[in-house]
Protein backbone atom coordinates (compact mmCIF):
# COMPACT_ATOMS: atom_id res chain seq x y z
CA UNK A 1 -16.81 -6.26 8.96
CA UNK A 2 -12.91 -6.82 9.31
CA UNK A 3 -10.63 -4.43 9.95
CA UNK A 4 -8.35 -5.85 6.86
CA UNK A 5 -9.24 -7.53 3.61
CA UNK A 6 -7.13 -9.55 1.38
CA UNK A 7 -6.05 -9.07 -2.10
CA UNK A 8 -4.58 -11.33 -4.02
CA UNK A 9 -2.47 -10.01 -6.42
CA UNK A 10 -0.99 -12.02 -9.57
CA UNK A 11 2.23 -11.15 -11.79
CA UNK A 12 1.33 -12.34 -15.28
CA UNK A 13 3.82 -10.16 -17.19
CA UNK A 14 5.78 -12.35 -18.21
CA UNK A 15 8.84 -9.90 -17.21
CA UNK A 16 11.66 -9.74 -15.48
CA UNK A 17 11.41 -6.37 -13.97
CA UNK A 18 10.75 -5.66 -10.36
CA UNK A 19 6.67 -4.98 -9.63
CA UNK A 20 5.37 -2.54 -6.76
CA UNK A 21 2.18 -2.49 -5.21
CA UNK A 22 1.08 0.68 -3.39
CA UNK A 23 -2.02 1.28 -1.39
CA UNK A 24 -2.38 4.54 -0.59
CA UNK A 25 -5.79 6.74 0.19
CA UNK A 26 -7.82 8.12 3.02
CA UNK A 27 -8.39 5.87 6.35
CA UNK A 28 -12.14 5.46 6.92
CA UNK A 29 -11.49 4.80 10.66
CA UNK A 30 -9.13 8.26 11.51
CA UNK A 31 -9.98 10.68 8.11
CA UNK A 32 -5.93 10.84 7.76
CA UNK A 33 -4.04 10.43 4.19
CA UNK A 34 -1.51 8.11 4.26
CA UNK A 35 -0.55 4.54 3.06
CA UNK A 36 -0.67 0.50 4.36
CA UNK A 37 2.35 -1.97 4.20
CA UNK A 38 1.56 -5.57 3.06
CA UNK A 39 0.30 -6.45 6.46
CA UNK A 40 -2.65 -3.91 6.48
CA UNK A 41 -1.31 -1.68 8.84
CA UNK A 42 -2.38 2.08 7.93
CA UNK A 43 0.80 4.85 8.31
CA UNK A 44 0.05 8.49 8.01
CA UNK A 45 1.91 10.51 5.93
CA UNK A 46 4.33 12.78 8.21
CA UNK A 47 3.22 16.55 8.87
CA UNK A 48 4.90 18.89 6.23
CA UNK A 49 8.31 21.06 7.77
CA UNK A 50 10.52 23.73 6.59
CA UNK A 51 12.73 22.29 4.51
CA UNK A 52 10.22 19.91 3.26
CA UNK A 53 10.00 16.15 4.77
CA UNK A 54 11.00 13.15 2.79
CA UNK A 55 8.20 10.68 1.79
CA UNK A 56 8.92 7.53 2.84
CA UNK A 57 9.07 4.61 0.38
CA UNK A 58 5.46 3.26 0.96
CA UNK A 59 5.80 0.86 -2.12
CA UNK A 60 5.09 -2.99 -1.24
CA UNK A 61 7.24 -5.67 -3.21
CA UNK A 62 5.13 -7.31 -5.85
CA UNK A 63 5.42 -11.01 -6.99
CA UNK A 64 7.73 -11.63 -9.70
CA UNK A 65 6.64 -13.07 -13.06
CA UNK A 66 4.38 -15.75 -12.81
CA UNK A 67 3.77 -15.56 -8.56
CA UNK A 68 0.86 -14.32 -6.72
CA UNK A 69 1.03 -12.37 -3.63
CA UNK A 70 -1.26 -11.44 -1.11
CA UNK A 71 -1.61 -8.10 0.65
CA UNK A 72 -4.13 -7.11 3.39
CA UNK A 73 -5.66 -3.66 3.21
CA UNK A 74 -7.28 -1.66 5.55
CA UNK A 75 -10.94 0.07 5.26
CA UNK A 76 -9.36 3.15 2.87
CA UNK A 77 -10.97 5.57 0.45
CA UNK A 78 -9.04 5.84 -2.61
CA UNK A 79 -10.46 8.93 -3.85
């Protein structure tokens, strides 16, 4: 089984807005929340702090109108 699997993802809105893709869940290989960037590459969220600790922007850009993308994503549970 590979570590990644591609998704191919197609915009057929027919809009001109910006699209975001975000993969987000559980990593089946380390049991830690957290996201993957376009390339598959898994990112735990950061620990919690007093004050609290920014998210960071784990949204991937999407294709605009009419373009496909593809995306690799790791083994995750999306629960």
């Amino acid at each position: 089984v590979p570590d990644t699997i591609a998704l191919r993802i197609t915009n057929d809105s027919a809009r001109g807005d910006a699209v975001h893709i975000y993969t987000l869940g559980t990593s089946l290989t380390t049991g830690q929340q957290g996201w993957a960037d376009a390339n598959g590459t898994f990112h735990p969220w950061p620990a919690g702090g007093n004050p609290p600790t920014p998210a960071p922007d784990a949204s991937i850009p999407g294709p605009a109108a009419g373009q496909t993308k593809t995306i690799r994503i790791p083994k995750l549970s999306g629960r």
